[in-house]
Protein backbone atom coordinates (compact mmCIF):
# COMPACT_ATOMS: atom_id res chain seq x y z
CA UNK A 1 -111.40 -72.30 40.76
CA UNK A 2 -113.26 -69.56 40.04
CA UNK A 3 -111.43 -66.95 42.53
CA UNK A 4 -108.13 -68.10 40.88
CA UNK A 5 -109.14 -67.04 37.23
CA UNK A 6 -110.56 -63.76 38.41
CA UNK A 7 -107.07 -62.97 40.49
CA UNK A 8 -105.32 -64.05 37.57
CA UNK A 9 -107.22 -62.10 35.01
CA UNK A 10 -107.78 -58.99 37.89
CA UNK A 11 -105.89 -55.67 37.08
CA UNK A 12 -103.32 -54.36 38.52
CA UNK A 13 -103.08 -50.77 40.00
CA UNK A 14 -102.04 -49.61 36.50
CA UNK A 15 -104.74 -51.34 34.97
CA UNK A 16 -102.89 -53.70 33.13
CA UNK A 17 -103.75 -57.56 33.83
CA UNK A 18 -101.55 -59.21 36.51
CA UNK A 19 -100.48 -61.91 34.14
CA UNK A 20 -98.98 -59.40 32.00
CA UNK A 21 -96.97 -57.72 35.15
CA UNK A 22 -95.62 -61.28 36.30
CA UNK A 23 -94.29 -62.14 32.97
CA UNK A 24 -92.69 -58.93 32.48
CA UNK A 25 -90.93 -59.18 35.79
CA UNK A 26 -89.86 -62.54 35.25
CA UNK A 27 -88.51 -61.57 31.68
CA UNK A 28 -86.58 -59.14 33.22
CA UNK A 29 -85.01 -61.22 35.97
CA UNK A 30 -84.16 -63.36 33.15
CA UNK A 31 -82.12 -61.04 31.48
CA UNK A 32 -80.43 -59.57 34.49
CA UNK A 33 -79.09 -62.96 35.38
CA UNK A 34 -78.13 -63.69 31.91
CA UNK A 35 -76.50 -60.93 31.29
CA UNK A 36 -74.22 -61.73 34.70
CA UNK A 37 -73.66 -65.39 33.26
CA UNK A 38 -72.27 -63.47 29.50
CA UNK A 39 -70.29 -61.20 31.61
CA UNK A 40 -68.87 -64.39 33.73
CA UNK A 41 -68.72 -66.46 31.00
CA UNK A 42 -66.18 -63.97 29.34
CA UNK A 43 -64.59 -63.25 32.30
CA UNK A 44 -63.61 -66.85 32.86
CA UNK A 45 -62.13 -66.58 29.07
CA UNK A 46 -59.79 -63.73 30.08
CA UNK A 47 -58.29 -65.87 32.96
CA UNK A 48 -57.81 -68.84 30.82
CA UNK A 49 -55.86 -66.01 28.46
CA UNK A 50 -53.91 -65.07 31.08
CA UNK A 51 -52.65 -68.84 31.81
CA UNK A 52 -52.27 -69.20 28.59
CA UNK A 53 -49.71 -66.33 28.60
CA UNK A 54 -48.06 -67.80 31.62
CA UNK A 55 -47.18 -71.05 29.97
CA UNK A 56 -46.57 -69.70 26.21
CA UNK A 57 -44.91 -66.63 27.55
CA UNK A 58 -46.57 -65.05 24.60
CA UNK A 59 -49.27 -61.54 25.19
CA UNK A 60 -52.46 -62.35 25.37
CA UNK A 61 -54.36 -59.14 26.49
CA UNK A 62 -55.53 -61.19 28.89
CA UNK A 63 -56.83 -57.66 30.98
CA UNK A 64 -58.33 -56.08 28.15
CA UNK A 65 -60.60 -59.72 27.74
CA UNK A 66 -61.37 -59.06 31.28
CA UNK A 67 -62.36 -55.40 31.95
CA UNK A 68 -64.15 -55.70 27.76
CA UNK A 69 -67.41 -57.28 29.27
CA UNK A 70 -67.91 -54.65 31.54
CA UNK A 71 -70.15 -52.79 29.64
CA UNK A 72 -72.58 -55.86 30.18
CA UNK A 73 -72.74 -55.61 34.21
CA UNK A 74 -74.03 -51.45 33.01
CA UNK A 75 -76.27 -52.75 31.29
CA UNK A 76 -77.60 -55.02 33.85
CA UNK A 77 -77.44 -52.46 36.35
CA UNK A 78 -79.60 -49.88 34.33
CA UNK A 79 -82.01 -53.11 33.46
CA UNK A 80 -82.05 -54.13 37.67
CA UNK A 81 -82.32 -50.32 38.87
CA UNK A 82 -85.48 -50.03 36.32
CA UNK A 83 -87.22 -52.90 38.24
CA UNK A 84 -85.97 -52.91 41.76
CA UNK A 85 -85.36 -49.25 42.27
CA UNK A 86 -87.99 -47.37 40.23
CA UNK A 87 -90.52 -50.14 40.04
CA UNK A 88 -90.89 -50.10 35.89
CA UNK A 89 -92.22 -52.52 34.05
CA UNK A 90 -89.30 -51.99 31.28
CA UNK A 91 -86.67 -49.39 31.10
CA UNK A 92 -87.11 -45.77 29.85
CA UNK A 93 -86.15 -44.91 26.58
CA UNK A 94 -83.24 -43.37 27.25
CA UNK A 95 -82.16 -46.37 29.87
CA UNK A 96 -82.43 -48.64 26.81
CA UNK A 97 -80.80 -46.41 24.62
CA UNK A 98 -77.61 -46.06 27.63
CA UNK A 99 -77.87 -49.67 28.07
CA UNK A 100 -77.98 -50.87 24.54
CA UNK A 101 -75.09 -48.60 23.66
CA UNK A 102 -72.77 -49.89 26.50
CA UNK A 103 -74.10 -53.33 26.18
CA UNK A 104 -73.30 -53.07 22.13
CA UNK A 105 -69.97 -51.37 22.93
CA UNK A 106 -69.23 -54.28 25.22
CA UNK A 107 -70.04 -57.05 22.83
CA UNK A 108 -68.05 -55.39 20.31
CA UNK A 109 -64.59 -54.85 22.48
CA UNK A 110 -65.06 -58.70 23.96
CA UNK A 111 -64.94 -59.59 19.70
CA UNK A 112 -61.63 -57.91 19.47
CA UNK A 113 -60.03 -59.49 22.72
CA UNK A 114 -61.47 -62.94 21.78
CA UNK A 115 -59.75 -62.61 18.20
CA UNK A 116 -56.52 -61.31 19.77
CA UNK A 117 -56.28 -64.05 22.06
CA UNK A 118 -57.31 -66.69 19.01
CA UNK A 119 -54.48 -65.75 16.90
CA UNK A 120 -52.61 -66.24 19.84
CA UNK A 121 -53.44 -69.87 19.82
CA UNK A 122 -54.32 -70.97 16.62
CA UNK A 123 -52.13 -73.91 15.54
CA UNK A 124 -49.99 -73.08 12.48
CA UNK A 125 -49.92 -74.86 9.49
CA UNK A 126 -47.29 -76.51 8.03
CA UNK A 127 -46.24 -78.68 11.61
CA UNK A 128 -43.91 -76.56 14.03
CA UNK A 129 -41.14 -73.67 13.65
């Protein structure tokens, strides 16, 4: 009992407390494979866009919905290269500022395809024409 609160209050080589390094790493496991369930998530919206446009025969910028979340795979990458690669506890400032950026860039382009493809199927009002 005693050995396992010293190893979990012992330092790491960097001197900070293990407990700290484990939750950090978990944290950012976390958000890698969240970030890969947003980007599939959104990627399963542009192929329901693009059957959509097969059976309405109406544009649905079906690609555009697709290739949009890319910018959240970057940021994943940059997040899973800081961990596995280089062995950081978090990413560099500039990483975060890259990933951020392409991640925010991302989020903002899957908006606009998302609205496109809404006012594609919106019902209308006033019955049919």
């Amino acid at each position: 009992m005693m050995f396992k609160l010293f190893e979990l209050f012992s330092l790491t080589q960097t001197g900070i407390p293990k407990y700290v390094t484990d939750s950090k790493m978990v944290s950012s496991i976390l958000t890698i494979v969240g970030a890969f369930l947003l980007w599939f998530s959104l990627f399963l919206v542009g192929i329901i866009a693009q059957r959509y446009e097969k059976v309405l025969h109406k544009k649905t910028d079906w690609q555009f919905i697709i290739l949009s979340p890319t910018g959240i795979i970057v940021y994943a990458v940059i997040q899973a290269y800081s961990l596995i690669i280089v062995g950081n506890l978090k990413m560099t400032d500039m990483q975060t500022w890259i990933g951020y950026f392409f991640f925010f860039l991302s989020g903002i382009l899957s908006l606009i395809g998302s609205l496109r493809f809404y006012n594609v199927v919106k019902p209308h009002k006033g019955g049919a024409k």
